[in-house]
N, C-alpha and C. Protein backbone atom coordinates (compact mmCIF):
# COMPACT_ATOMS: atom_id res chain seq x y z
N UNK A 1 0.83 -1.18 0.00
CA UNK A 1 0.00 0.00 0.00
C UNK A 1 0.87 1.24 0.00
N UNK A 2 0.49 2.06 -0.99
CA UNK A 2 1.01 3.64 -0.85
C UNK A 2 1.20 4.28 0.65
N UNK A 3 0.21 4.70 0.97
CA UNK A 3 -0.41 5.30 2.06
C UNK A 3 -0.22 4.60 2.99
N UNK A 4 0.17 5.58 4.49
CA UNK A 4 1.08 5.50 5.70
C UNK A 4 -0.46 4.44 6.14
N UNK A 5 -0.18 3.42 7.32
CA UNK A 5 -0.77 2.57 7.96
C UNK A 5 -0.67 3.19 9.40
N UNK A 6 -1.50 3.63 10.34
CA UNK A 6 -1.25 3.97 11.55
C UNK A 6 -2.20 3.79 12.39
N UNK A 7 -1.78 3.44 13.71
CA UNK A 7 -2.77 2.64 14.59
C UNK A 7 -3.54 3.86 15.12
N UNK A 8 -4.91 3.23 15.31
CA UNK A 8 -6.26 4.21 15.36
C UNK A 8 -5.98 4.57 16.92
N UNK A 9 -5.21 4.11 17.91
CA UNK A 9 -5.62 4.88 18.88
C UNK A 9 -4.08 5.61 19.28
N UNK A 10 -2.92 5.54 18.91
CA UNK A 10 -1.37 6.25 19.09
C UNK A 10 -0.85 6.90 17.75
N UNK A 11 -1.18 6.41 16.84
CA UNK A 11 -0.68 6.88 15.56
C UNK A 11 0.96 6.68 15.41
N UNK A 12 0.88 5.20 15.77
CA UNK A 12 2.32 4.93 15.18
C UNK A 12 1.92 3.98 14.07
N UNK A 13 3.53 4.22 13.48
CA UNK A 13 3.30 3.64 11.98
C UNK A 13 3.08 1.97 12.21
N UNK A 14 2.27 1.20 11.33
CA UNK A 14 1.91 -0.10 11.46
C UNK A 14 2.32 -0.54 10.74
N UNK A 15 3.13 -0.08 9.15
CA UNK A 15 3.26 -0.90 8.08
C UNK A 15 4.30 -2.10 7.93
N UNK A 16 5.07 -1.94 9.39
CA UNK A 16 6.31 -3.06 9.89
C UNK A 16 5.33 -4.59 9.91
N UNK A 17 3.94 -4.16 10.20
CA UNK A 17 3.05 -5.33 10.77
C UNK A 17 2.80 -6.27 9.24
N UNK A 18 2.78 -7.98 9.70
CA UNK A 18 2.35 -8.85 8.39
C UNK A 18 1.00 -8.06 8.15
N UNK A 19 0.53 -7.87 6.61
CA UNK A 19 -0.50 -8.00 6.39
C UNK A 19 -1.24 -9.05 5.21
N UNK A 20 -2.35 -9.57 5.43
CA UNK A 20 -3.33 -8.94 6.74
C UNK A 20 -3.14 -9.60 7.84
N UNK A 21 -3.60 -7.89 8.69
CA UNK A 21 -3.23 -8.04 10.19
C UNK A 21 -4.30 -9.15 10.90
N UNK A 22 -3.82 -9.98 11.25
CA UNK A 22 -4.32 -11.37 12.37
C UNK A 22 -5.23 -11.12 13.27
N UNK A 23 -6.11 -11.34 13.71
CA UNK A 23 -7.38 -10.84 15.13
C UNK A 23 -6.53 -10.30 16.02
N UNK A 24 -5.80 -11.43 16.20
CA UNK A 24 -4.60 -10.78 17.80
C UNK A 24 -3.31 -9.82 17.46
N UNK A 25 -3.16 -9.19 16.54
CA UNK A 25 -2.26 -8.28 15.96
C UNK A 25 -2.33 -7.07 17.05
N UNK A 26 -1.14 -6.43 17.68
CA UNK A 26 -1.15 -4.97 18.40
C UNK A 26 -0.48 -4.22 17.94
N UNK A 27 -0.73 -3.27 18.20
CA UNK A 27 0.22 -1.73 18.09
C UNK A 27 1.38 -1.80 18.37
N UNK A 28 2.72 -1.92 18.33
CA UNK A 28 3.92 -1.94 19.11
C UNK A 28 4.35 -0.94 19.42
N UNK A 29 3.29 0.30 19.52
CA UNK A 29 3.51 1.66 20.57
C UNK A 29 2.67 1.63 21.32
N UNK A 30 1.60 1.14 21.39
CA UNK A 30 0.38 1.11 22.51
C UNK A 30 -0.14 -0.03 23.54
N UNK A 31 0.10 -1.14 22.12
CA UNK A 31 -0.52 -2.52 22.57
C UNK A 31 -1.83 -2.54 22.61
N UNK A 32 -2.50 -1.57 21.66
CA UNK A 32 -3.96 -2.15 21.32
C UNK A 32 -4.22 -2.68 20.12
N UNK A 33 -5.48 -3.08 19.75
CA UNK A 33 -5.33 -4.27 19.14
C UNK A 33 -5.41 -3.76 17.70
N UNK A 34 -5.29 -3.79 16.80
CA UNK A 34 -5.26 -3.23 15.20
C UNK A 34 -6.25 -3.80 14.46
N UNK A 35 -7.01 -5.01 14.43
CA UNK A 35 -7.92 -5.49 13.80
C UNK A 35 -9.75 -4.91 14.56
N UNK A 36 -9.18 -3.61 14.01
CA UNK A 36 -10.93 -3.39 15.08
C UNK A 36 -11.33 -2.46 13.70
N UNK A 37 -12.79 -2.31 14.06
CA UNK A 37 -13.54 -1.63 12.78
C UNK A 37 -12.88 -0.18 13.06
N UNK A 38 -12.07 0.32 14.15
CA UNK A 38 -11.63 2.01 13.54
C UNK A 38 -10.59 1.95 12.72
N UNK A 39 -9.90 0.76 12.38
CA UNK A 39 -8.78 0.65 11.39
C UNK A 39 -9.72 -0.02 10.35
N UNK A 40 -10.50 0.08 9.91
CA UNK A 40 -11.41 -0.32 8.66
C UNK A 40 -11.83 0.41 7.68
N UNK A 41 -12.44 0.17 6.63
CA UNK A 41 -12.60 1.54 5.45
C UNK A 41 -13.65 1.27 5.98
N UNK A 42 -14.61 0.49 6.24
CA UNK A 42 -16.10 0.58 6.59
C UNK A 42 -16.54 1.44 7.62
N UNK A 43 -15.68 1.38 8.40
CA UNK A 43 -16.22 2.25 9.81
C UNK A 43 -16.68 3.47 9.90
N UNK A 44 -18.05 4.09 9.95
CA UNK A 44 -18.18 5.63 9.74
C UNK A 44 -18.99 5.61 10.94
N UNK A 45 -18.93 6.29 12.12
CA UNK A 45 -19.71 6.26 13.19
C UNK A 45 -20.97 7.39 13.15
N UNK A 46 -21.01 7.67 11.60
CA UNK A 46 -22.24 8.22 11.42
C UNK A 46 -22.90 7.88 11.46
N UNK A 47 -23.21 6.83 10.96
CA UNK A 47 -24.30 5.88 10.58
C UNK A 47 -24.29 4.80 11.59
N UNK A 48 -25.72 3.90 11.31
CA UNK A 48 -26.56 3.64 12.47
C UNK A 48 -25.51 2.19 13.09
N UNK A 49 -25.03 1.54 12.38
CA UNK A 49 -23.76 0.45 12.98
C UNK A 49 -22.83 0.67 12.93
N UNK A 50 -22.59 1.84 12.57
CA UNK A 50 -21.08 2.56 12.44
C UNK A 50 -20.25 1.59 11.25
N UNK A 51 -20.63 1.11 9.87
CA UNK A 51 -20.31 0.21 9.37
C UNK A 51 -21.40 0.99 7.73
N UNK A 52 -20.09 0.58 7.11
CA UNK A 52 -20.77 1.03 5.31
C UNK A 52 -21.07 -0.62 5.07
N UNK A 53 -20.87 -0.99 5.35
CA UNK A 53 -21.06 -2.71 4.81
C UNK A 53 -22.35 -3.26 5.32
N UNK A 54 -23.20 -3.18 4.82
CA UNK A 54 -24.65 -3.57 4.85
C UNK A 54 -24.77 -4.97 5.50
N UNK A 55 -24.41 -5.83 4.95
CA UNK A 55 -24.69 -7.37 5.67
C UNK A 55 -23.50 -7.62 6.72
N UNK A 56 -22.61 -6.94 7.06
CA UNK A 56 -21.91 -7.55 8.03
C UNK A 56 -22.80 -7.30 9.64
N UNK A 57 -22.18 -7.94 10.31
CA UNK A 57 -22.64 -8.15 11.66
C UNK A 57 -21.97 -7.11 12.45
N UNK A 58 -22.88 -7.08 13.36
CA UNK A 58 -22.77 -5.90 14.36
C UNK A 58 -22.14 -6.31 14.98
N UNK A 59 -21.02 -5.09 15.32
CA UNK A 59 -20.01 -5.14 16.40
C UNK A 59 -20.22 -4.43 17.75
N UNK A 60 -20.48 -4.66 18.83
CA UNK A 60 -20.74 -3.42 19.75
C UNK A 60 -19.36 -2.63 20.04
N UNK A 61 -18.33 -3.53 20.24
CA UNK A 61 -17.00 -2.33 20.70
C UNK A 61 -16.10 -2.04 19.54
N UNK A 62 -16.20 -0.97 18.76
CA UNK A 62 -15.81 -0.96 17.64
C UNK A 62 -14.24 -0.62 17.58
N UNK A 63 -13.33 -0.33 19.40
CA UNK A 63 -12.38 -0.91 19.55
C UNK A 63 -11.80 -2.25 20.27
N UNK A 64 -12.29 -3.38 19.59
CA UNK A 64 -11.45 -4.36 20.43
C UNK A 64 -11.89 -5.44 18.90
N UNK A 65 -10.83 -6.23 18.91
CA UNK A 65 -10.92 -7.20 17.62
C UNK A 65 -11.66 -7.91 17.50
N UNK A 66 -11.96 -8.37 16.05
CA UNK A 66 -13.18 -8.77 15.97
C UNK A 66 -13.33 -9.71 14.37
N UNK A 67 -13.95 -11.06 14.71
CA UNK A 67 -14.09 -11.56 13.16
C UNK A 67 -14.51 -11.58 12.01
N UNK A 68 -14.64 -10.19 11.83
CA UNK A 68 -15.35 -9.49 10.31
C UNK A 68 -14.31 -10.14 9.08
N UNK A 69 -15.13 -10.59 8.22
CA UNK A 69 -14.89 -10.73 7.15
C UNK A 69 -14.63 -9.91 6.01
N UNK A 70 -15.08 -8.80 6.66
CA UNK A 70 -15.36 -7.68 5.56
C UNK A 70 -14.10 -6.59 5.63
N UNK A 71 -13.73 -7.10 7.06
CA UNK A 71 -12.25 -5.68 7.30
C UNK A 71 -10.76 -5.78 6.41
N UNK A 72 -11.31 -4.56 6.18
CA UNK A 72 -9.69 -3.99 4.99
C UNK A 72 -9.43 -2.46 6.12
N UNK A 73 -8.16 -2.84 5.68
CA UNK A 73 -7.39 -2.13 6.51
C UNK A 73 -7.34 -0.55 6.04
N UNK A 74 -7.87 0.39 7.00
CA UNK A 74 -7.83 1.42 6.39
C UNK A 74 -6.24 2.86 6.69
N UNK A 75 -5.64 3.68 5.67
CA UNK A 75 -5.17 4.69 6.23
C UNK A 75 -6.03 5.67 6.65
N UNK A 76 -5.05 6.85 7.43
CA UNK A 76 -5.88 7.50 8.08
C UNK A 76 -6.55 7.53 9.32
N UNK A 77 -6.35 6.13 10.05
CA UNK A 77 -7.41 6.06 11.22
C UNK A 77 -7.07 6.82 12.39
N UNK A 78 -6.34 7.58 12.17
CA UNK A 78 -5.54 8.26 13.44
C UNK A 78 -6.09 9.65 13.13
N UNK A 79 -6.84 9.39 14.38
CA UNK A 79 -7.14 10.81 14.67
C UNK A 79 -6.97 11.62 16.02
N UNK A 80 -6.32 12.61 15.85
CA UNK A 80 -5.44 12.92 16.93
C UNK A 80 -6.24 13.74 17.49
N UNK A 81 -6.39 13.52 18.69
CA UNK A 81 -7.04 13.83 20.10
C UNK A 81 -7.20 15.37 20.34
N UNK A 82 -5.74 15.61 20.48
CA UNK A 82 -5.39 17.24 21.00
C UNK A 82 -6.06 17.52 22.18
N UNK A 83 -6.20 19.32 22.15
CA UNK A 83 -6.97 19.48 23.47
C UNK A 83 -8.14 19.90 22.88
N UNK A 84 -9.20 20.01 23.64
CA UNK A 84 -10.22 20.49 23.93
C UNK A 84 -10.85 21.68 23.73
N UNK A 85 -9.79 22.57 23.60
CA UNK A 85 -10.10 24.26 23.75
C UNK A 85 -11.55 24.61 22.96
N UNK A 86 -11.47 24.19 21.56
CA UNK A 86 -12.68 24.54 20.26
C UNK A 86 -14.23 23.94 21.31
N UNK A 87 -14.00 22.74 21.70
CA UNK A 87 -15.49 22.16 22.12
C UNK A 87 -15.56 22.94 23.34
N UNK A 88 -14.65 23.04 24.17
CA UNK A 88 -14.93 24.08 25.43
C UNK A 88 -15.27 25.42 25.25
N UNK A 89 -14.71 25.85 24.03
CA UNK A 89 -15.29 27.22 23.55
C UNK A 89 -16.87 27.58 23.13
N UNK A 90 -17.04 26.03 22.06
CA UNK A 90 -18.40 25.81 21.82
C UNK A 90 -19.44 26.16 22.81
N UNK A 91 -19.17 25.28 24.23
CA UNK A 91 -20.38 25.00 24.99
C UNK A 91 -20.27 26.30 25.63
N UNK A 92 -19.10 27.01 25.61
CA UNK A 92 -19.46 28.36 26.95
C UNK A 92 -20.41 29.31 25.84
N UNK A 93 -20.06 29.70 24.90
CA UNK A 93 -21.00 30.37 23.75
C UNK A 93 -22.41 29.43 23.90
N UNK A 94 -22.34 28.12 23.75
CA UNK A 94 -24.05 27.48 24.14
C UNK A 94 -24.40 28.26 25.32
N UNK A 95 -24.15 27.98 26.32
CA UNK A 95 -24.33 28.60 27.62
C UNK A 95 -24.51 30.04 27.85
N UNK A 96 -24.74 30.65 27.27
CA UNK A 96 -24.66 32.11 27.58
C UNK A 96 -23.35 32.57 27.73
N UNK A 97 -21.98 32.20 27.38
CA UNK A 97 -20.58 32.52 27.31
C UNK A 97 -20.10 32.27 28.53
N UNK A 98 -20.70 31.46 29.57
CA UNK A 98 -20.20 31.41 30.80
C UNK A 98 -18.58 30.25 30.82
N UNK A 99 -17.91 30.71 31.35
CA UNK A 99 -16.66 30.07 31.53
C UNK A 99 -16.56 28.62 31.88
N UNK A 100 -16.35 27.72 31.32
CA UNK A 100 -16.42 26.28 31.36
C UNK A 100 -14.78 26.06 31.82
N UNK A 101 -14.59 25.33 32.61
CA UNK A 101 -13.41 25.17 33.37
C UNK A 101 -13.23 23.84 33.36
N UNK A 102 -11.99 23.14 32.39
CA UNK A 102 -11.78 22.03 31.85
C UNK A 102 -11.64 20.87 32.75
N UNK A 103 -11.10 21.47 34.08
CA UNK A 103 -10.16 20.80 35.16
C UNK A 103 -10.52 21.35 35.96
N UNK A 104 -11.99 21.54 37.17
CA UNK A 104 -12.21 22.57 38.35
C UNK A 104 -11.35 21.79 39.55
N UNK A 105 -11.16 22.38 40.33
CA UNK A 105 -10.57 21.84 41.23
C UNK A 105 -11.43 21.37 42.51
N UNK A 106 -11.15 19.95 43.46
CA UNK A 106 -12.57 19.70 44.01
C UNK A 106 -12.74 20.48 45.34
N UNK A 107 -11.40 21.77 45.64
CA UNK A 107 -11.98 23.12 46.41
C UNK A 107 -13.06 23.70 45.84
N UNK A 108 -13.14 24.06 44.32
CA UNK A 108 -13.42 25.23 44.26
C UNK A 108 -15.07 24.44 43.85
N UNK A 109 -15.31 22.85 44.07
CA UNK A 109 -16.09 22.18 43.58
C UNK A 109 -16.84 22.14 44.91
N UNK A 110 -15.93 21.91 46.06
CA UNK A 110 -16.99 21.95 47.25
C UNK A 110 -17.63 23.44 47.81
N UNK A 111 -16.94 24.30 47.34
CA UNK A 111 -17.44 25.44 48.14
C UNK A 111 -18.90 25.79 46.97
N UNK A 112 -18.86 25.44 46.17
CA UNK A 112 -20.04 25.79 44.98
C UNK A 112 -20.91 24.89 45.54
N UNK A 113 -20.88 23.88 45.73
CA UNK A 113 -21.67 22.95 46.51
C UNK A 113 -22.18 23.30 48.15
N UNK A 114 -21.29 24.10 48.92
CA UNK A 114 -22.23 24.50 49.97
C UNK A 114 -22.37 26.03 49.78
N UNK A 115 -22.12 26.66 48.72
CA UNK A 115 -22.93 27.67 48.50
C UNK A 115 -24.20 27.53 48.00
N UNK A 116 -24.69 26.57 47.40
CA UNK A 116 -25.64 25.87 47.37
C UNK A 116 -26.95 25.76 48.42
N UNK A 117 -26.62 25.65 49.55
CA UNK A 117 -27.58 25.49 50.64
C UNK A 117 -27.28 26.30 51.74
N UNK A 118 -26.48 27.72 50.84
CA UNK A 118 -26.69 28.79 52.23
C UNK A 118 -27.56 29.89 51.83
């Protein structure tokens, strides 16, 4: 394959791995497992099985391996996490712009809590 191979949950390169990758195949940066539907071309968690492939069988954990017949290995599956900032920005603008605090601390969590019932 052209295109870089990288594991869906670290994004290290996979293409060292036999393919095709085996049920019990891992990451050798993470140690999770590589044969799961987020390393699949089928996998779109838009849709209602999270799966373009019409007759295959439902998977409920669409990370942990699994005996699909249908899985081809997809690039791309790495999608990198980052921080938060954009969705935390989102919800304070939902909210009336009120300050959403990523990490409160459980001081500043208890005193909000017995300000509560004074």
């Amino acid at each position: 394959m052209d295109d870089e191979i990288n594991c869906w949950n670290c994004g290290a390169d996979l293409s060292q791995l036999p393919q095709p990758f085996s049920r019990k195949e891992e990451c050798p940066g993470c140690s999770k497992e590589v044969r799961v539907c987020k390393m699949c071309i089928f996998y779109d968690p838009k849709l209602h099985n999270s799966c373009k492939e019409p007759v295959a069988d439902r998977v409920n954990d669409k990370e942990r391996a699994n005996f699909c017949d249908y899985f081809k290995v997809k690039s791309g599956a790495y999608c990198e996490g980052g921080n938060n900032s954009d969705a935390m920005k989102g919800l304070s603008d939902l909210f009336g712009g009120v300050a959403v605090s990523s990490s409160p601390s459980s001081g500043d969590a208890k005193k909000k809590l017995e300000d509560l019932f004074k």
